[in-house]
Each structure stands twice: as C-alpha cells, then as structure tokens.
Protein backbone atom coordinates (compact mmCIF):
# COMPACT_ATOMS: atom_id res chain seq x y z
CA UNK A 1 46.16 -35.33 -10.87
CA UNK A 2 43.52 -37.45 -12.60
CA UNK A 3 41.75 -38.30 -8.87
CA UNK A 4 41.75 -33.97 -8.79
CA UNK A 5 40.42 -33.88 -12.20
CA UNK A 6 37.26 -36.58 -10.79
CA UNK A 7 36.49 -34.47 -7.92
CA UNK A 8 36.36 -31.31 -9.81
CA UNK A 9 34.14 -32.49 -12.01
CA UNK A 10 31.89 -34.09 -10.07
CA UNK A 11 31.77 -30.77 -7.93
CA UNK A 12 30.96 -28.73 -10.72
CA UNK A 13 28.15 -31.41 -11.77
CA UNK A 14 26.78 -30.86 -8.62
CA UNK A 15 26.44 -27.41 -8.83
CA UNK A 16 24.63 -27.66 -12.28
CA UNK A 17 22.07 -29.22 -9.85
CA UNK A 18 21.93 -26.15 -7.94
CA UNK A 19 21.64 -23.63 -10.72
CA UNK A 20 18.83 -25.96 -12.74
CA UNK A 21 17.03 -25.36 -9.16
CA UNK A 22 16.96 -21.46 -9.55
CA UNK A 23 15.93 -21.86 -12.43
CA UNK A 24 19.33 -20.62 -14.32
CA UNK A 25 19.13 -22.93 -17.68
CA UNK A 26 22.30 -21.08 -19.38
CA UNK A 27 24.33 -21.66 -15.94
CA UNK A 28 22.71 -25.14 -15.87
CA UNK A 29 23.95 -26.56 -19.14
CA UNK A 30 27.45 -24.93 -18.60
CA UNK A 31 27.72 -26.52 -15.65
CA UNK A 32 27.43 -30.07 -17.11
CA UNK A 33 29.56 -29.29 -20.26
CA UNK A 34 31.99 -28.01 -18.21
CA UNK A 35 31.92 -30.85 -15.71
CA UNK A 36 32.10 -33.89 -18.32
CA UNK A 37 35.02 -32.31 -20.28
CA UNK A 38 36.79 -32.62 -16.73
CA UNK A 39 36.17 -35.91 -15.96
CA UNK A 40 39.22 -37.70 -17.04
CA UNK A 41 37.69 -40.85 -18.85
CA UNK A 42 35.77 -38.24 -20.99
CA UNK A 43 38.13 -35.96 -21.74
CA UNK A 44 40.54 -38.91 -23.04
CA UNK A 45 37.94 -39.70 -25.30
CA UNK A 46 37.90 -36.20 -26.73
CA UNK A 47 41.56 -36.07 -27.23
CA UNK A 48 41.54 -39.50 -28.94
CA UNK A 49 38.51 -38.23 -31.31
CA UNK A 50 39.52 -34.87 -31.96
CA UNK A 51 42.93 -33.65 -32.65
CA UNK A 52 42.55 -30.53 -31.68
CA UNK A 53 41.47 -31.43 -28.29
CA UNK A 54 45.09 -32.42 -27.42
CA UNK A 55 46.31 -28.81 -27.33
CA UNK A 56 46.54 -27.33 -24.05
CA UNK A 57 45.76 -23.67 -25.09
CA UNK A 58 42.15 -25.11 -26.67
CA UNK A 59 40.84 -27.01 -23.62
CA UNK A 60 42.15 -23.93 -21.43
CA UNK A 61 40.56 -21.46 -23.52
CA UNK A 62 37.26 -23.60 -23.88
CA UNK A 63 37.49 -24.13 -19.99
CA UNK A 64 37.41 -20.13 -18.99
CA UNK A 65 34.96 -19.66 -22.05
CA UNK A 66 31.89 -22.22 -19.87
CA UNK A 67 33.47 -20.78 -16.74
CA UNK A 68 32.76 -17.12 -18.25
CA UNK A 69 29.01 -18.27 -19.33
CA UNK A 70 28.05 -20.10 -16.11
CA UNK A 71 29.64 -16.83 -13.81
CA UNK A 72 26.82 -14.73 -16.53
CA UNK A 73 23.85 -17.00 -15.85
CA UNK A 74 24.48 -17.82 -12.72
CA UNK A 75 21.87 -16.82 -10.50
CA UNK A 76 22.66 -15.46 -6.73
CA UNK A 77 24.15 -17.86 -4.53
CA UNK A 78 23.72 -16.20 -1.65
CA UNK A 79 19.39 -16.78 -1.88
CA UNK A 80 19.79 -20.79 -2.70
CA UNK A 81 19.08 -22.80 0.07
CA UNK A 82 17.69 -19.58 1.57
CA UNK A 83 14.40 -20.81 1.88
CA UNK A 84 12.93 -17.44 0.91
CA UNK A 85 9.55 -17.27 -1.20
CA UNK A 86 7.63 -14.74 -2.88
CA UNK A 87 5.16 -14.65 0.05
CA UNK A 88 7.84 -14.16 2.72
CA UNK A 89 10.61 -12.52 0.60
CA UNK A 90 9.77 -8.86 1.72
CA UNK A 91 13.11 -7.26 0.09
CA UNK A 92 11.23 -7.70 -3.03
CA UNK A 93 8.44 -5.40 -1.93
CA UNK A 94 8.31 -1.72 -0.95
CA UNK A 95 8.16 -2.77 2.66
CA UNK A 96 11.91 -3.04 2.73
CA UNK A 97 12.35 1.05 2.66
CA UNK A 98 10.02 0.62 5.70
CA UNK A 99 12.27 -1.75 7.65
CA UNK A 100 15.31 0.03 6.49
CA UNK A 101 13.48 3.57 7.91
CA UNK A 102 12.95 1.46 11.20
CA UNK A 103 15.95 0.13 11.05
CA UNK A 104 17.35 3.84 11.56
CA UNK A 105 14.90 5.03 13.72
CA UNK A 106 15.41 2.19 16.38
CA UNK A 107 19.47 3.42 16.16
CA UNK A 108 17.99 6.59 17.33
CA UNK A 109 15.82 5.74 20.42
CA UNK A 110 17.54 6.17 23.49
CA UNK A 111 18.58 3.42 25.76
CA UNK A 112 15.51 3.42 27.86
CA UNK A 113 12.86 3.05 24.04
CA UNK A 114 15.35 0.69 23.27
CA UNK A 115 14.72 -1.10 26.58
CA UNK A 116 10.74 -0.84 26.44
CA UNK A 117 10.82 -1.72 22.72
CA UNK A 118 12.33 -5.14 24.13
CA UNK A 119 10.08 -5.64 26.73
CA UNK A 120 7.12 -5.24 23.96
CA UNK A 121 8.65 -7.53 21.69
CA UNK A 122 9.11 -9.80 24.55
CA UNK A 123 5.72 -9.70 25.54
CA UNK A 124 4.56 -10.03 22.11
CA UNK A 125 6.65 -13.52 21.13
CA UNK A 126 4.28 -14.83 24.87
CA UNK A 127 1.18 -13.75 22.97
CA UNK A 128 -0.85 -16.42 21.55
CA UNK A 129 -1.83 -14.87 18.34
CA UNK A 130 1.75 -13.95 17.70
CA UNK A 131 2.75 -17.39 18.02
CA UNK A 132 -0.38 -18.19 15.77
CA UNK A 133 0.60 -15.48 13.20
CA UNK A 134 4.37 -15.05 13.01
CA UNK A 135 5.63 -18.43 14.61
CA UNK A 136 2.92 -20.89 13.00
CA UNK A 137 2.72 -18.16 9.63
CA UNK A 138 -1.07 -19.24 10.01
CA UNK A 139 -3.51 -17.15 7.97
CA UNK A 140 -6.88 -17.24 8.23
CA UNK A 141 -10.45 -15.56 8.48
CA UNK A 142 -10.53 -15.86 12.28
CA UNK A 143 -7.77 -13.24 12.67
CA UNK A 144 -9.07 -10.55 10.40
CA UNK A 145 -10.47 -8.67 13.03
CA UNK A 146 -7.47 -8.65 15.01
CA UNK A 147 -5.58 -6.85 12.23
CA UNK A 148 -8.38 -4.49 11.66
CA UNK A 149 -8.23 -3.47 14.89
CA UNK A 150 -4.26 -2.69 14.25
CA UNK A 151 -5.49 -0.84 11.60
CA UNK A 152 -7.84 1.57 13.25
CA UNK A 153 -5.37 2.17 15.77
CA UNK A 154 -2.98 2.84 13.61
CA UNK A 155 -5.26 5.21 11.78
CA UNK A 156 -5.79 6.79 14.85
CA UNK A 157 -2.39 7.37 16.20
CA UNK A 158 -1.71 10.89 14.52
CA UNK A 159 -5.13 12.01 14.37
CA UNK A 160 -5.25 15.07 16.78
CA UNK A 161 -8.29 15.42 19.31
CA UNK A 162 -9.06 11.62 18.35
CA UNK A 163 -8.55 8.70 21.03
CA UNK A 164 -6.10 6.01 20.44
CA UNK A 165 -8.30 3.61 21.40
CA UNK A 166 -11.06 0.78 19.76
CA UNK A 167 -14.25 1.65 19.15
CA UNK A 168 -16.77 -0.33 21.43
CA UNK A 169 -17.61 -2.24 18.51
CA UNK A 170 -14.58 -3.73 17.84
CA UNK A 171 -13.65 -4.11 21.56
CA UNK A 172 -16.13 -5.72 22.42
CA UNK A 173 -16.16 -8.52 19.33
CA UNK A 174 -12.38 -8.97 20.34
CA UNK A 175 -13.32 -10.13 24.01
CA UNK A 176 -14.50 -13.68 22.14
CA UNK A 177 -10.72 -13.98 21.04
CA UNK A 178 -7.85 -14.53 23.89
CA UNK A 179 -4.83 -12.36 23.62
CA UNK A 180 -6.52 -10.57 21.02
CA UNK A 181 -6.06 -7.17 22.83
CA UNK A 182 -2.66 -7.41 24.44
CA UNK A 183 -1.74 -8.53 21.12
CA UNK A 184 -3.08 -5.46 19.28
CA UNK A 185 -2.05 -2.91 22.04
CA UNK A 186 1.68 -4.29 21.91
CA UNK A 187 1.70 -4.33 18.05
CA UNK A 188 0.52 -0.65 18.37
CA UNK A 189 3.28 0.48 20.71
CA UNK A 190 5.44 -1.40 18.91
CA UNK A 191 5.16 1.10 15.47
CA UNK A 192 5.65 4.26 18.46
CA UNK A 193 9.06 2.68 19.34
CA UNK A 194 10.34 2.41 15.91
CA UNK A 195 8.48 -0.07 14.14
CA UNK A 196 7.16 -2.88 13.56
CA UNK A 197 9.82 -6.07 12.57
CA UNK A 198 9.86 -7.69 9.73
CA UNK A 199 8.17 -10.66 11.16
CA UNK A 200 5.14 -8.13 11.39
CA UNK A 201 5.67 -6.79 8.27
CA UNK A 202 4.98 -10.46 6.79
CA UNK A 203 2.21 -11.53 8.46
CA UNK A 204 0.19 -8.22 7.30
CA UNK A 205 1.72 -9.15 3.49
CA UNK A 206 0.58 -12.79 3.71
CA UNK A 207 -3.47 -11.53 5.06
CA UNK A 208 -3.34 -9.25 2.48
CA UNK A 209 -2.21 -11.72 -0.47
CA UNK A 210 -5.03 -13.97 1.07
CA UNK A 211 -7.72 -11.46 1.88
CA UNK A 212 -7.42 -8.42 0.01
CA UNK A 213 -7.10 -4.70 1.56
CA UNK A 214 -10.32 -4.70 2.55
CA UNK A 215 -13.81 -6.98 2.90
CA UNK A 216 -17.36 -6.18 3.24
CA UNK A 217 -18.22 -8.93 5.53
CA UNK A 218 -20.27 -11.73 4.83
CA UNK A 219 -19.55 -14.48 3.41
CA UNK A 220 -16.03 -14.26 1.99
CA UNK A 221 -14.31 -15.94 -0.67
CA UNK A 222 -10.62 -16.03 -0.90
CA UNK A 223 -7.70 -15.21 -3.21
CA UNK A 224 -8.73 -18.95 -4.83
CA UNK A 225 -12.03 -18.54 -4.75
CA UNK A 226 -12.63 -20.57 -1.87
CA UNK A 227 -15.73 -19.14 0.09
CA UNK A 228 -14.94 -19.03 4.28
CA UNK A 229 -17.62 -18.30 6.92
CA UNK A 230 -19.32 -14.75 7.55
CA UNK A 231 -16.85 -12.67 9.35
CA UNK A 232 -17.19 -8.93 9.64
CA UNK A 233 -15.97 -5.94 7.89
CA UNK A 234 -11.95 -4.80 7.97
CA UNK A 235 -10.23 -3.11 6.49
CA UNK A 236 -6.35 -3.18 6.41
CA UNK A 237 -5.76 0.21 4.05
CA UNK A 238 -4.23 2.23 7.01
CA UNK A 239 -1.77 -0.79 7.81
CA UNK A 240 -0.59 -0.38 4.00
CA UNK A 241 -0.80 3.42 3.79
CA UNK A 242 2.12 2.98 6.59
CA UNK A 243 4.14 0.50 5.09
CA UNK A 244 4.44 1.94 2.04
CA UNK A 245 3.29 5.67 2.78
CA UNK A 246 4.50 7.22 -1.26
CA UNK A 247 2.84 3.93 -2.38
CA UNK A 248 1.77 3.95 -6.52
CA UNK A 249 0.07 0.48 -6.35
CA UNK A 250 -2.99 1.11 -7.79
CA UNK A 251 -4.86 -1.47 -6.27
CA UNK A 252 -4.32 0.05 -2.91
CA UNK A 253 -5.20 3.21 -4.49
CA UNK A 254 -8.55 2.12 -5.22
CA UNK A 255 -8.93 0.43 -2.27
CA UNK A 256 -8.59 3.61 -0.09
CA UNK A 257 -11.37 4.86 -1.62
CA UNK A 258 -13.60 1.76 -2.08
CA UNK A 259 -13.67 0.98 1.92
CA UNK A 260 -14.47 4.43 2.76
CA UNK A 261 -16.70 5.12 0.23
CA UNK A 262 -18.44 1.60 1.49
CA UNK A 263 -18.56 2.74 5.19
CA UNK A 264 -16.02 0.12 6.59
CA UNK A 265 -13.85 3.19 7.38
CA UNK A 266 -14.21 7.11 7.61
CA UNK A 267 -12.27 9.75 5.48
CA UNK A 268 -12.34 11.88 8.72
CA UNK A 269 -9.06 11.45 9.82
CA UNK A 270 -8.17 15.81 9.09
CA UNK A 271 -4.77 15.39 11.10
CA UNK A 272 -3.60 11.70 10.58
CA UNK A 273 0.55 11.80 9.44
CA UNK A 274 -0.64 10.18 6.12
CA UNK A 275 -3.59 12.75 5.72
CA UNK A 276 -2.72 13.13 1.71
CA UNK A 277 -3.91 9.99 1.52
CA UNK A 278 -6.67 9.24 4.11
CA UNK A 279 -8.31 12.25 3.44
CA UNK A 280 -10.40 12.75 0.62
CA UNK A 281 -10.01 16.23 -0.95
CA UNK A 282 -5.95 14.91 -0.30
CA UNK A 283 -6.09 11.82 -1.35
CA UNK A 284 -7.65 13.39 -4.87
CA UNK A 285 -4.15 15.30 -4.81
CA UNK A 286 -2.35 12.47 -4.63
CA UNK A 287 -4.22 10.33 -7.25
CA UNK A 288 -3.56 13.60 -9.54
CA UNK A 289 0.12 12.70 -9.22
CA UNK A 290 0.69 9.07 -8.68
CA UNK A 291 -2.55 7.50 -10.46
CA UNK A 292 -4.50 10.37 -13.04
CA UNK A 293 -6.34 7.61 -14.85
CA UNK A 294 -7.79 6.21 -11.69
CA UNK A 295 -11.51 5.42 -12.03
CA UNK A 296 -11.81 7.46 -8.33
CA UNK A 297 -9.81 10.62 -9.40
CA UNK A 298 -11.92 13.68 -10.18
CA UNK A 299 -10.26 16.12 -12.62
CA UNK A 300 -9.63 19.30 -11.04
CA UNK A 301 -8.09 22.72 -12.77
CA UNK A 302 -8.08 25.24 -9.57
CA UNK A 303 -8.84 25.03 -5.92
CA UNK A 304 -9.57 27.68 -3.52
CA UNK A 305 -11.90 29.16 -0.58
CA UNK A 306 -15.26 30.79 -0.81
CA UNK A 307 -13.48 33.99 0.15
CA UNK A 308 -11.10 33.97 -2.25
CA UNK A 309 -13.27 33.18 -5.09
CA UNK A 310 -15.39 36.11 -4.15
CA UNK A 311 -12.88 38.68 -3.10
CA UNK A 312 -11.57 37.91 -6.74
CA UNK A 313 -14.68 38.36 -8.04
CA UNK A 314 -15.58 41.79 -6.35
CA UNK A 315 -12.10 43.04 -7.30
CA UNK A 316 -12.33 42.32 -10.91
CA UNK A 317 -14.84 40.43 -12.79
CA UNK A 318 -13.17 40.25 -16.15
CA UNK A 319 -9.83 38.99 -14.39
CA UNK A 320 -12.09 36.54 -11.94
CA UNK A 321 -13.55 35.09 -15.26
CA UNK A 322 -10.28 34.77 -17.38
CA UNK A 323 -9.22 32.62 -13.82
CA UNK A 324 -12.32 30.58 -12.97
CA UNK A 325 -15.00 30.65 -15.65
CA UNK A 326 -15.30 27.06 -17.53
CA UNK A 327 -12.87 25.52 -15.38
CA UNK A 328 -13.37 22.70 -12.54
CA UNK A 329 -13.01 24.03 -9.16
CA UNK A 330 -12.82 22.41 -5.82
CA UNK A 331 -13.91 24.68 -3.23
CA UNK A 332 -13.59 23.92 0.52
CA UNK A 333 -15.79 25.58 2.78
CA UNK A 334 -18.85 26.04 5.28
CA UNK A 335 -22.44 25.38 4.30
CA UNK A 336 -24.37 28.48 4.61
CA UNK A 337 -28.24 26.68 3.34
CA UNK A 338 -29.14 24.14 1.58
CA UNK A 339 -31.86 24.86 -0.91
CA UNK A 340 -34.35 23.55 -3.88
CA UNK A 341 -33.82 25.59 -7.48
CA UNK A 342 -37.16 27.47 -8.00
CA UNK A 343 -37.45 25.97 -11.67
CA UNK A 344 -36.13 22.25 -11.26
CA UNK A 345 -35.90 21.38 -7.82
CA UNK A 346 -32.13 20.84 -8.22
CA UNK A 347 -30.21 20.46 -4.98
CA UNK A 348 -28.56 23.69 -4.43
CA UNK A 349 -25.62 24.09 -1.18
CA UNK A 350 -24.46 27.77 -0.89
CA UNK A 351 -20.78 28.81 1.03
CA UNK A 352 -20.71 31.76 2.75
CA UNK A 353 -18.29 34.30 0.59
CA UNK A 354 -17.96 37.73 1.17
CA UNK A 355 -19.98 39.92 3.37
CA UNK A 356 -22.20 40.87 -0.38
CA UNK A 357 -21.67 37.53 -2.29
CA UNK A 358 -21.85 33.77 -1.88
CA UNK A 359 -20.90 30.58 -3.48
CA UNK A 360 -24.19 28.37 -5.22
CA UNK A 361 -23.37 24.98 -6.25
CA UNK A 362 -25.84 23.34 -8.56
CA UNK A 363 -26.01 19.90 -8.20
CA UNK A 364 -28.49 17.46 -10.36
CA UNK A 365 -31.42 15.49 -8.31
CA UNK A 366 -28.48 12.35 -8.30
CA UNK A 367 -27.29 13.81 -5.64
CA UNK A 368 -30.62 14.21 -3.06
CA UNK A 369 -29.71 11.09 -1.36
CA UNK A 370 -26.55 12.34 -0.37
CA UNK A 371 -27.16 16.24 -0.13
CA UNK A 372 -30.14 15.31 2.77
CA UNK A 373 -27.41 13.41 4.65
CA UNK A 374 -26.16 17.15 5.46
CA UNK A 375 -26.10 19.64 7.70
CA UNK A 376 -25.69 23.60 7.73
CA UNK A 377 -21.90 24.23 9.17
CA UNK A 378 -20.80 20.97 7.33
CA UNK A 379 -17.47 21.61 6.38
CA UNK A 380 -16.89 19.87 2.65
CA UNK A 381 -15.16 20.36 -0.48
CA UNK A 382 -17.33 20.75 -3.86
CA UNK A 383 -16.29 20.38 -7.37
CA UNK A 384 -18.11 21.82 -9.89
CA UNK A 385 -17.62 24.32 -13.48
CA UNK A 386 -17.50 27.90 -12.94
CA UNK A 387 -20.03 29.73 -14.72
CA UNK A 388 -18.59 32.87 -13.31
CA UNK A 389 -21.29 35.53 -11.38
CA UNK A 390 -25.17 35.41 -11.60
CA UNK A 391 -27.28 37.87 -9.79
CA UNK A 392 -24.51 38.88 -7.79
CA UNK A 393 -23.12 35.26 -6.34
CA UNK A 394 -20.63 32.91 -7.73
CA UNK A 395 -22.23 30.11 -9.51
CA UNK A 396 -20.77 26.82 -10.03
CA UNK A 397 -22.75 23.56 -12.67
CA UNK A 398 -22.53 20.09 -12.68
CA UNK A 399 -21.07 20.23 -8.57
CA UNK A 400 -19.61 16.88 -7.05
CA UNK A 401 -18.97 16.62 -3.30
CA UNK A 402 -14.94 15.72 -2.83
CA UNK A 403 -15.62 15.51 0.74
C-alpha cells in the first residue's frame, strides 16, 4: 500500500509541473499539497504532529477538498503539450467560423470538386513557396507580393464584367520569383473549391501580425520596428474581408479605407460578394453599424436618388422639407456639369433630377483637387445638408464625395 501511496504522489507532483507550465498557479500549488500529504514518510509525520491527522474522515475529506481545487484551476489538458501558440492557434481567432464554413462546404462538393480540390492541394504542397510559407512557416518581405497578388484575385473573383486575372503590373514583378504564379493561381482555385485550409489560413495571420493589412512601399519597418528593404505596395484587406467577412476589428476597418483612399487598391469593385464592405458608399453602411465612431465614417440621416429627391420635391414642398431640409443626405447619381459659383468660385457638381429640376451640390474650394479629377457621366455618391429648393433646384451645403 505504502509503495501505491509513493507512486501516487509522485504522479500527482508531476503534474503540478504541468499545470505551473500553463500557467494554472491555484492548480499548481494543489498539486504539490496534495502530492506531499501522499507521500507516506510525510504523511507519518503529520499524523505524529497533529492528532487530528490520524482520522480517516479528515485526510479523506482534505484529499477531495485539493482534488476539488486543482479539477477548478486546472487549465485544459487537452492543449498541453499541444504545441499551439498565439500566432498559429487560429481557433482563437474569427478565422475558425471560416474553416468551419469550409469545412461544410467541402462536404458539399461533389466527388469530382472533391477530386480537383486534391489535385490543387497536391500541386500546391510541390510548390516552392508553399513549402517556404506553410512547411518552413517563413515570413518575410520577399513574399508580400505574392500574397497581394492572392489578394487582388481574390478581390476580383465576384466582381462581374472584371477579369480574374493580375494586372500586368503585378505579373510581370512576379516573373523575378519562381513558383510565384502557380502558387497564386492554385491558392485562388483553391477558395472556388471550398476554401482555403487552415495551413493557408495561418500563413496570411502570421504576414499580417508581421506586416500589417496593408504597406505603402518603401522602405518598411516591421511589427518591432525593424526597418526591411524597399518592397512595393500590397495590400492584404480583401484576403481579411474573406476570412472574416461580418468582421468588427476596427483596425481592419480602417484599413479598408486607408489603402484605397492611398491608391494601393480601388473601391471599384460594384459587384464583388463582399461589396458592403469594398465599396465605399457600402462600406459607410457598414461602419454605421459595426464601427459609428470610426474616424472614416461620415454621418448620414437619409439616402436617396436625384429622382426621388426631386419628384418629392415637385409633389410637395412643405412635406419634401419636413423630410430632407437640415439633414445629411447621400445622394447617388450621374453628373450632369460641373460648374464655378458666380460669387465664390465654389466647386459646384449638379445630378440630373427631374425633367424641370436638378440636384446642386456646393462644395468648398478643399475640394478642387479632387472635383477636377472628374468627369460628366461620373457615377458618385455626395453627402451634403439639405437646404431644401432654391430657384427651382434642390440645393445641398457643405457636400462630401462618398464615392
């Protein structure tokens, strides 16, 4: 019994190791307690020192008591020795619903997907950048075109009357890296046959841990601070924006908006799957909902059409006003002219309304540099305060262009 009572404790020493490890203190100390009283020599001592200690009922009851504490600090024993880390550990991150999603889509393919979803898999694990990124988990600068180029396709895939393909600009950088194509291509397919793994899924965590969403170019610096070589422009948004398509982070959020704004991508993507958020007037929408006090979110109260807002107007003036007047609309339309105020030399756009009335939007001289960037038949969306009619049009102050 006593050569029991040894191993026992010495097993439940050893698992005080274990729980120390994962950082569970409360389990930790439990553990040892627990593990000495065992241990025959000790708990002789015990018995000879306190009196109490030689009633069975006490050192039972004290036994299931540290048992009790130690099973409520413990921590999970199915992670230790797991080898997972923050970095790698996607099941803490919102990816999992996309793996899970996959997971049930690739159920669903029939048996000749499922067959060509192998085959690009197959062909994948050959590729030397796979190997690079997945099997080697290596992460640097030199590859950031590679997943920009995932990205764009990817951006492109639901966009209707817009190729699937690289632009010249980023095919032709990618000749300079081997593989670098098939890779790309495969990874692409890859998300049309139910998605990408979870191997993927990590390497486009760990660039984006190291690198950000998205880089000017340059002369980069790191997550550390650590400046790297001039590379050029990516941006990984898209990749994101499909991982994580209801996404709140805010971060990404602002990032959506920062690389478009800063030309690395374009907001013209009208028929892309995740057009709420890769659109501009949409992705306003969704910042309304998700992220209101977003530096990039513009406050709007109505939106409508040029028609509408003019119709309304004709009908009923009074009623148009109680709607519209003093409130922010967003307007989507066609320019009609663009024109100079006659007493400030304000930018002025007009949308064609109704057959007798059109849409002004007043705009301050901030806005030249980007008003002379456009056309007539532009299709955008203004913002602006309704100051209801004046000489016969709708007038709106103070205009922004959404998009």
């Amino acid at each position: 019994m006593k050569t029991f009572k040894y191993v026992l404790g010495v097993l439940i020493l050893l698992c005080s190791f274990a729980a120390f490890a994962e950082g569970s203190v409360g389990a930790g100390l439990s553990s040892i307690v627990l593990g000495l009283v065992i241990l025959p020599a000790i708990s002789d001592k015990l018995k000879e020192k306190f009196s109490f200690c030689q009633k069975k009922p006490v050192r039972y009851v004290s036994y299931v008591a540290l048992l009790a504490i130690i099973g409520a600090t413990a921590p999970d024993m199915n992670n230790i020795g797991s080898g997972s880390s923050s970095e790698s550990d996607i099941s803490k991150t919102p990816y999992e619903k996309y793996l899970s999603q996959s997971e049930k889509d690739i159920s669903a393919l029939s048996d000749v997907t499922k067959k060509n979803r192998d085959t690009t898999i197959t062909n994948l694990k050959k590729n030397s950048i796979y190997k690079e990124l997945v099997d080697k988990k290596t992460v640097s600068k030199d590859y950031l075109l590679v997943l920009h180029a995932v990205s764009q396709l990817l951006s492109n895939q639901y966009n209707e009357g817009k190729s699937s393909n690289l632009s010249m600009d980023i095919d032709d950088k990618m000749q300079a890296i081997p593989d670098s194509r098939d890779f790309v291509l495969n990874v692409f397919v890859l998300e049309g046959e139910g998605g990408l793994t979870r191997e993927l899924v990590e390497v486009m965590d760990r660039y984006q841990k190291q690198y950000g969403y998205y880089g000017e170019g340059g002369i980069v610096a790191d997550k550390n601070g650590v400046t790297d070589k001039k590379i050029a422009p990516y941006d990984l948004t898209p990749i994101f924006v499909m991982l994580d398509p209801n996404t709140e982070n805010k971060k990404l959020l602002d990032a959506i908006y920062e690389a478009r704004q800063k030309g690395i991508s374009s907001w013209d993507i009208p028929e892309n799957q995740y057009s709420y958020l890769l659109r501009k007037d949409r992705y306003n929408s969704y910042l309304k909902e998700k992220y209101p006090n977003s530096p990039y979110y513009i406050d709007i109260d109505i939106e409508t059409t040029p028609q509408e807002i003019c119709s309304e107007y004709e009908d009923n003036e009074v009623s148009a006003d109680n709607k519209y007047k003093g409130k922010k609309v967003a307007i989507t339309g066609t320019i009609e002219r663009i024109i100079k105020s006659g007493f400030s030399d304000d930018p002025i756009i007009v949308f064609k309304g109704t057959f007798i009335k059109d849409v002004r939007f007043y705009f301050s001289k901030d806005s030249n540099n980007e008003i002379s960037n456009l056309s007539k038949e532009d299709k955008i969306t203004i913002v602006g305060t309704c100051k209801g009619m004046t000489l016969g049009d709708v007038v709106l102050h103070k205009c922004k262009i959404l998009e």
